[in-house]
Protein backbone atom coordinates (compact mmCIF):
# COMPACT_ATOMS: atom_id res chain seq x y z
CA UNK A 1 44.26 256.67 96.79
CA UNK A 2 45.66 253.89 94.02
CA UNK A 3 45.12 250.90 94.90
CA UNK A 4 48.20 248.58 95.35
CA UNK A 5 46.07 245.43 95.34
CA UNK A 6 46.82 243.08 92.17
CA UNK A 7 44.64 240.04 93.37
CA UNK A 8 41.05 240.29 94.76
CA UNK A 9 40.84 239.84 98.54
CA UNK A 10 38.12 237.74 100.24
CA UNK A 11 36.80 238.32 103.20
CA UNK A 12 38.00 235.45 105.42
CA UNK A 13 38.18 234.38 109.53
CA UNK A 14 41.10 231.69 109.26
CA UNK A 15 42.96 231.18 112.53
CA UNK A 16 46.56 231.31 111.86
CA UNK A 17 49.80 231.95 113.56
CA UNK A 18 52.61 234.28 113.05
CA UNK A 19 56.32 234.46 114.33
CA UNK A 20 58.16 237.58 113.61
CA UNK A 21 61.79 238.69 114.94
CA UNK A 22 60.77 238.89 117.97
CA UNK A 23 57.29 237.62 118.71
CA UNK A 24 54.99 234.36 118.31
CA UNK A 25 51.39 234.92 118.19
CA UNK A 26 47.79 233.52 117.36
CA UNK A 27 45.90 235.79 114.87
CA UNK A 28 42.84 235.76 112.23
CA UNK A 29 43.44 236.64 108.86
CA UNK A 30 40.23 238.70 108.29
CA UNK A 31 40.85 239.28 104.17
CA UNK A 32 43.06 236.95 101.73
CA UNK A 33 44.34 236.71 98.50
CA UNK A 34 47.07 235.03 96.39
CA UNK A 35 49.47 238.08 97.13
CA UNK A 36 49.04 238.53 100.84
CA UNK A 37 46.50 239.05 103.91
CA UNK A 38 45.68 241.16 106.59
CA UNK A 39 46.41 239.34 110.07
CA UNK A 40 44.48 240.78 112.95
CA UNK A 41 46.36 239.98 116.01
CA UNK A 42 48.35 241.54 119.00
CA UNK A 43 51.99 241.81 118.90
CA UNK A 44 54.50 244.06 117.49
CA UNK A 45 56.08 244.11 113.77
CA UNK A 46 57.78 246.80 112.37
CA UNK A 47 56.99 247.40 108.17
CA UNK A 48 59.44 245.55 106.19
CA UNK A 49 59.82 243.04 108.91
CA UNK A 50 59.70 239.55 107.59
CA UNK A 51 57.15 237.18 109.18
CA UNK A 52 56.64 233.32 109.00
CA UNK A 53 52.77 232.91 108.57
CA UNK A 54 50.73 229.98 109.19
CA UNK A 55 47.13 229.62 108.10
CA UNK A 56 44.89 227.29 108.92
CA UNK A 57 42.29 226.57 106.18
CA UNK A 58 39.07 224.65 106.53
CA UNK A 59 39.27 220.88 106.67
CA UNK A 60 43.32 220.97 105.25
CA UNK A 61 46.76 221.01 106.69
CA UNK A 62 47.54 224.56 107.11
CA UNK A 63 49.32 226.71 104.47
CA UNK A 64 52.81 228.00 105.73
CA UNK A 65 53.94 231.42 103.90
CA UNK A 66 56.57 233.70 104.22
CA UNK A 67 55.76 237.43 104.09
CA UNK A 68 56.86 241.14 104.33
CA UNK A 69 55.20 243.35 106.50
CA UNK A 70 53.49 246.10 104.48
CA UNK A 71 51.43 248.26 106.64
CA UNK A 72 50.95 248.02 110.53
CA UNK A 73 47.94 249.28 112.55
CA UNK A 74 48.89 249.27 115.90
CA UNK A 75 46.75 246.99 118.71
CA UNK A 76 45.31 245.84 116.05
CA UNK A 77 46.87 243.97 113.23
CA UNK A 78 49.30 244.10 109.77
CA UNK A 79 49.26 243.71 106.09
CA UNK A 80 51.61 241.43 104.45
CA UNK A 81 52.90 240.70 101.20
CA UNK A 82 53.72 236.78 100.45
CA UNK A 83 57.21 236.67 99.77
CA UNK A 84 57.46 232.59 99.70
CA UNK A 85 55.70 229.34 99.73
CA UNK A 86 56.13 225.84 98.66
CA UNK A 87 54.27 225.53 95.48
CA UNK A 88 51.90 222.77 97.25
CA UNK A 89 51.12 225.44 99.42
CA UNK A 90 50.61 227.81 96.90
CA UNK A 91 48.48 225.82 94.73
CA UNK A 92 46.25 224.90 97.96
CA UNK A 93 45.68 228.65 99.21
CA UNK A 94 44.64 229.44 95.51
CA UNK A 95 42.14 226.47 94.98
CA UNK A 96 40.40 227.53 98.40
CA UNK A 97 40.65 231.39 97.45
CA UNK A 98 38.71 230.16 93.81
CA UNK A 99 35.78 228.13 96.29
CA UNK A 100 35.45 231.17 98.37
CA UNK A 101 34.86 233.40 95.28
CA UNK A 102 32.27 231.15 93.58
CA UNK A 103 30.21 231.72 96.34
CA UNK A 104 30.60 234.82 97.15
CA UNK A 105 27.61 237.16 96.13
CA UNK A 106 28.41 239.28 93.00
């Protein structure tokens, strides 16, 4: 299987929330990285469907992100792809991803 991954992921329990075309819902992202996130959570999203994301990170204003649906598993969560963030936001979700990687175990 390739792998479609072009950031490393970190294992991560964030609370965040979602709101999709037809839903709003409270979720965990369970992995992270600059490119997208895995969002474990109820709810229904169809692939390609384009979600508004918030995340809350540890001891900061949450990060707000845009992103594309990229893989569902039903009951149980989704994949997305960042499609947009203000650059503050940006810059904020990759300083905490580089703190969460130093101290990670190699």
């Amino acid at each position: 299987m390739n792998e479609r991954r072009q950031a490393p992921r970190v294992k991560v329990d964030l609370l965040a929330r979602w709101e999709g075309a037809m839903e709003r819902q409270e979720a965990n992202v369970t992995n992270l990285s600059t490119n997208g996130c895995f969002v474990l959570s109820g709810g229904k999203v169809e692939p390609k469907e384009l979600v508004r994301l918030e995340i809350f990170l540890p001891n900061q204003d949450p990060v707000y992100l845009w992103a594309e649906v990229v893989d569902v598993a039903p009951e149980i969560g989704f994949a997305v792809r960042f499609t947009m963030s203000d650059e503050d936001d940006q810059q904020r979700l990759a300083a905490y991803l580089n703190e969460v990687l130093k101290h990670q175990p190699q």
